[in-house]
Protein backbone atom coordinates (compact mmCIF):
# COMPACT_ATOMS: atom_id res chain seq x y z
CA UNK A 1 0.00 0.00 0.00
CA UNK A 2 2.66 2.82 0.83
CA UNK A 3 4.05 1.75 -2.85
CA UNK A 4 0.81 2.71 -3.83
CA UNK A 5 0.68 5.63 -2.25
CA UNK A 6 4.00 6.64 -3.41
CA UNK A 7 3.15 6.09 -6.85
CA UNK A 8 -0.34 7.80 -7.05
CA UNK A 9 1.97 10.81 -5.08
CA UNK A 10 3.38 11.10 -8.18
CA UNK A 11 1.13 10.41 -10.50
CA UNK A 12 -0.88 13.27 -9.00
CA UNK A 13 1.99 15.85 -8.91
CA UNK A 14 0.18 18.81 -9.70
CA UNK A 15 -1.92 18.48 -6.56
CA UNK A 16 -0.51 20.10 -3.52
CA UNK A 17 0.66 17.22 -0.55
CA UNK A 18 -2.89 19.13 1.27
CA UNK A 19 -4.74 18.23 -1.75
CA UNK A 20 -3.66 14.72 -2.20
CA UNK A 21 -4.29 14.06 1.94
CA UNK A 22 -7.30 15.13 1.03
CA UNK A 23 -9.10 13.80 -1.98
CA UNK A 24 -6.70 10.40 -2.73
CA UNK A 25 -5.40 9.08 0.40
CA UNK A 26 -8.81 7.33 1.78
CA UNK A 27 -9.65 6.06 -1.92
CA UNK A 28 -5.88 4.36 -1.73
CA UNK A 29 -6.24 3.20 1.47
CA UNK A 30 -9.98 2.14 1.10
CA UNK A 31 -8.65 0.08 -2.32
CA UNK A 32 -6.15 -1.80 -0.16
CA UNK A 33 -9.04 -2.83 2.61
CA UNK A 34 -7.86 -0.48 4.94
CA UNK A 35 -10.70 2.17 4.77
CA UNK A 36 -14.43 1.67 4.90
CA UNK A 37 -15.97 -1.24 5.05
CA UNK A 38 -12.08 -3.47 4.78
CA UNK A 39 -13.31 -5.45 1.53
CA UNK A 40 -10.51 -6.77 -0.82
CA UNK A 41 -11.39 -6.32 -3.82
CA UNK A 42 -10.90 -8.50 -6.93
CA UNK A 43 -9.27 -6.62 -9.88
CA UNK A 44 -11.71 -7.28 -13.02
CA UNK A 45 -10.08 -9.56 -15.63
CA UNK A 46 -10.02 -8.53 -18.84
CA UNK A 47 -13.42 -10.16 -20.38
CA UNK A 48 -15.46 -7.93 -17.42
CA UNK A 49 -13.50 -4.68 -18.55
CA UNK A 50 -13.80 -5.64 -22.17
CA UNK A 51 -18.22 -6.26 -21.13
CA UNK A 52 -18.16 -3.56 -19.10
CA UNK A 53 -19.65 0.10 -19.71
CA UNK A 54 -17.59 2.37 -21.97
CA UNK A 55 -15.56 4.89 -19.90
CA UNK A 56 -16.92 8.45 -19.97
CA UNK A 57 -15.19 11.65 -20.80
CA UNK A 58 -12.65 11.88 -17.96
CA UNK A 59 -12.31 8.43 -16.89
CA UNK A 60 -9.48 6.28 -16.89
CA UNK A 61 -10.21 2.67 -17.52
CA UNK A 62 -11.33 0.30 -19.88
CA UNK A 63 -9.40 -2.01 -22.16
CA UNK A 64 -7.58 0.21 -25.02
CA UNK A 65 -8.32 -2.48 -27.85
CA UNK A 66 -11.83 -2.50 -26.78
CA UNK A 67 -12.69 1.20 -26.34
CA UNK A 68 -10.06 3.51 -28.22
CA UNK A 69 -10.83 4.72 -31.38
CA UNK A 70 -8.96 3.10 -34.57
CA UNK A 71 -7.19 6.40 -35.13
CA UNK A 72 -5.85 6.18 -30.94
CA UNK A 73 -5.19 2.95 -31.26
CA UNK A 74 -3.11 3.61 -34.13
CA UNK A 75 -1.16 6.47 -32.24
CA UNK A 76 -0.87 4.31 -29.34
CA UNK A 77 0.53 1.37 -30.94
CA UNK A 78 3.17 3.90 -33.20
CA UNK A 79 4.24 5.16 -29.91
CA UNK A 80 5.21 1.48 -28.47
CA UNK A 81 6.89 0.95 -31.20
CA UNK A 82 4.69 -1.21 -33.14
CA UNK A 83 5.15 -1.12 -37.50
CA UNK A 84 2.37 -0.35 -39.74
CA UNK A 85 2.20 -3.75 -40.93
CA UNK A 86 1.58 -5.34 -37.32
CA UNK A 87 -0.83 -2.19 -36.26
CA UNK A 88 -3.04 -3.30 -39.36
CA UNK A 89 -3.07 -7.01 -38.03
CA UNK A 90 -3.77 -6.31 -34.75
CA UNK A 91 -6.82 -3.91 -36.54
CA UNK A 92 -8.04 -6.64 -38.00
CA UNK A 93 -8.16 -8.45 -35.03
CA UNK A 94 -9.93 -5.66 -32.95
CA UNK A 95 -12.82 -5.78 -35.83
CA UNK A 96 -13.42 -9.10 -35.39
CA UNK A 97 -14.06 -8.54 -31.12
CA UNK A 98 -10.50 -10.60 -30.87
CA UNK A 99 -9.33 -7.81 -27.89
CA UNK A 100 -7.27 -10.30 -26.07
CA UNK A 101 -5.14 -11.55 -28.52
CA UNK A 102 -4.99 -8.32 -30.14
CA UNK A 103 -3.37 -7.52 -26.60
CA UNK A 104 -1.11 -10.32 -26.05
CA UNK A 105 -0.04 -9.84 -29.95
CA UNK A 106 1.17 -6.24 -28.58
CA UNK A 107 3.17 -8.15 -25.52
CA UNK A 108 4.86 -10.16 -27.80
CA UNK A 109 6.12 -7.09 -29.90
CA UNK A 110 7.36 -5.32 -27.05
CA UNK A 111 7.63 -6.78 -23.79
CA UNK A 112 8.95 -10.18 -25.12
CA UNK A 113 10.71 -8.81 -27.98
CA UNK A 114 12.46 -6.79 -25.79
CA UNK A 115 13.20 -9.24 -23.39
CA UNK A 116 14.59 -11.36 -26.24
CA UNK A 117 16.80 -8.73 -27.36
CA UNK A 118 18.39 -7.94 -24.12
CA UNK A 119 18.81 -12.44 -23.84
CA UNK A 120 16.24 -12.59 -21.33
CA UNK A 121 14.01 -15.36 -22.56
CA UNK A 122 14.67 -17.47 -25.25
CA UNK A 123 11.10 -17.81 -26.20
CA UNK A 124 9.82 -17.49 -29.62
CA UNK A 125 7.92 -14.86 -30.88
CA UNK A 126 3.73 -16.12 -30.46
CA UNK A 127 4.48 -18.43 -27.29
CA UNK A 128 3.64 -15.86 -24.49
CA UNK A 129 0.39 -16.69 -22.86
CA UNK A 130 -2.87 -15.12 -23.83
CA UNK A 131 -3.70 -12.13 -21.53
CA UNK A 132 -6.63 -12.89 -19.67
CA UNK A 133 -6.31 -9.91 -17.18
CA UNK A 134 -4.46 -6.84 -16.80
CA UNK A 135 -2.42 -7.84 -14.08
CA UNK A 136 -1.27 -11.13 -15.70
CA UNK A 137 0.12 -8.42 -18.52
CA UNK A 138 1.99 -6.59 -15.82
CA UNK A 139 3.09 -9.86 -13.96
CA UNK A 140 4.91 -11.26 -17.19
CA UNK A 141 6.13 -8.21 -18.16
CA UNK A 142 7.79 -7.73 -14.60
CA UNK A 143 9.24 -11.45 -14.70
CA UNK A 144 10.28 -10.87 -18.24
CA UNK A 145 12.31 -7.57 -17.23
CA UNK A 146 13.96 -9.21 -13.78
């Protein structure tokens, strides 16, 4: 939790230390079963994010290859890195509802490619796992960069 804290600290780093006491702190602390009613909460997996409402002007969630645009997408994939020629596939594969693999497709060409690159893993490219939640994403990525 005080990892968490530290991190939404920054994150938030326009807000004054008063500010953040004040509006984040609880929400942080409440998140980690600290706060309110103590309840540990169950990150949603990726098919409950990809079923779930759109996000709303403002928010901050939701699965990127579910709810961006084509044209963000795009951008988003350009800035990771990600060729023309691999943005279209992974397109395609948006189009035809396929989020998931259209995410793990994108962990292959960076986190994994990467990882390859620096001798890391001597997987091939198409053998990492199919992301089934956003924390398994983050958890290989982690064990892929250790």
């Amino acid at each position: 939790m005080e990892e968490g804290i530290v991190y939404w600290r920054r994150a938030f780093f326009k807000s004054t230390d008063d500010e953040f006491q004040k509006k984040y702190i609880y929400n942080i602390r409440h998140n980690y079963g600290m706060e309110g009613k103590r309840a540990d909460y169950t990150p949603y997996s990726c098919a409950r994010i990809i079923t779930s409402s759109q996000p709303g002007t403002g928010d901050h969630h939701g699965c990127p290859f579910r709810h961006f645009s084509p044209d963000n997408l795009r951008r988003e994939l350009l800035a990771n890195g990600v060729n023309e020629e691999e943005i279209q596939e992974m397109l395609q594969l948006v189009t035809g509802g396929h989020y998931q693999v259209a995410c793990t497709k994108l962990f292959e060409l960076t986190q994994l490619a990467r990882a390859r690159q620096q001798g890391k893993t001597t997987m091939s490219a198409g053998s990492a796992e199919t992301i089934t939640h956003p924390n398994h994403y983050f958890e290989q990525a982690f064990n892929l960069a250790s």
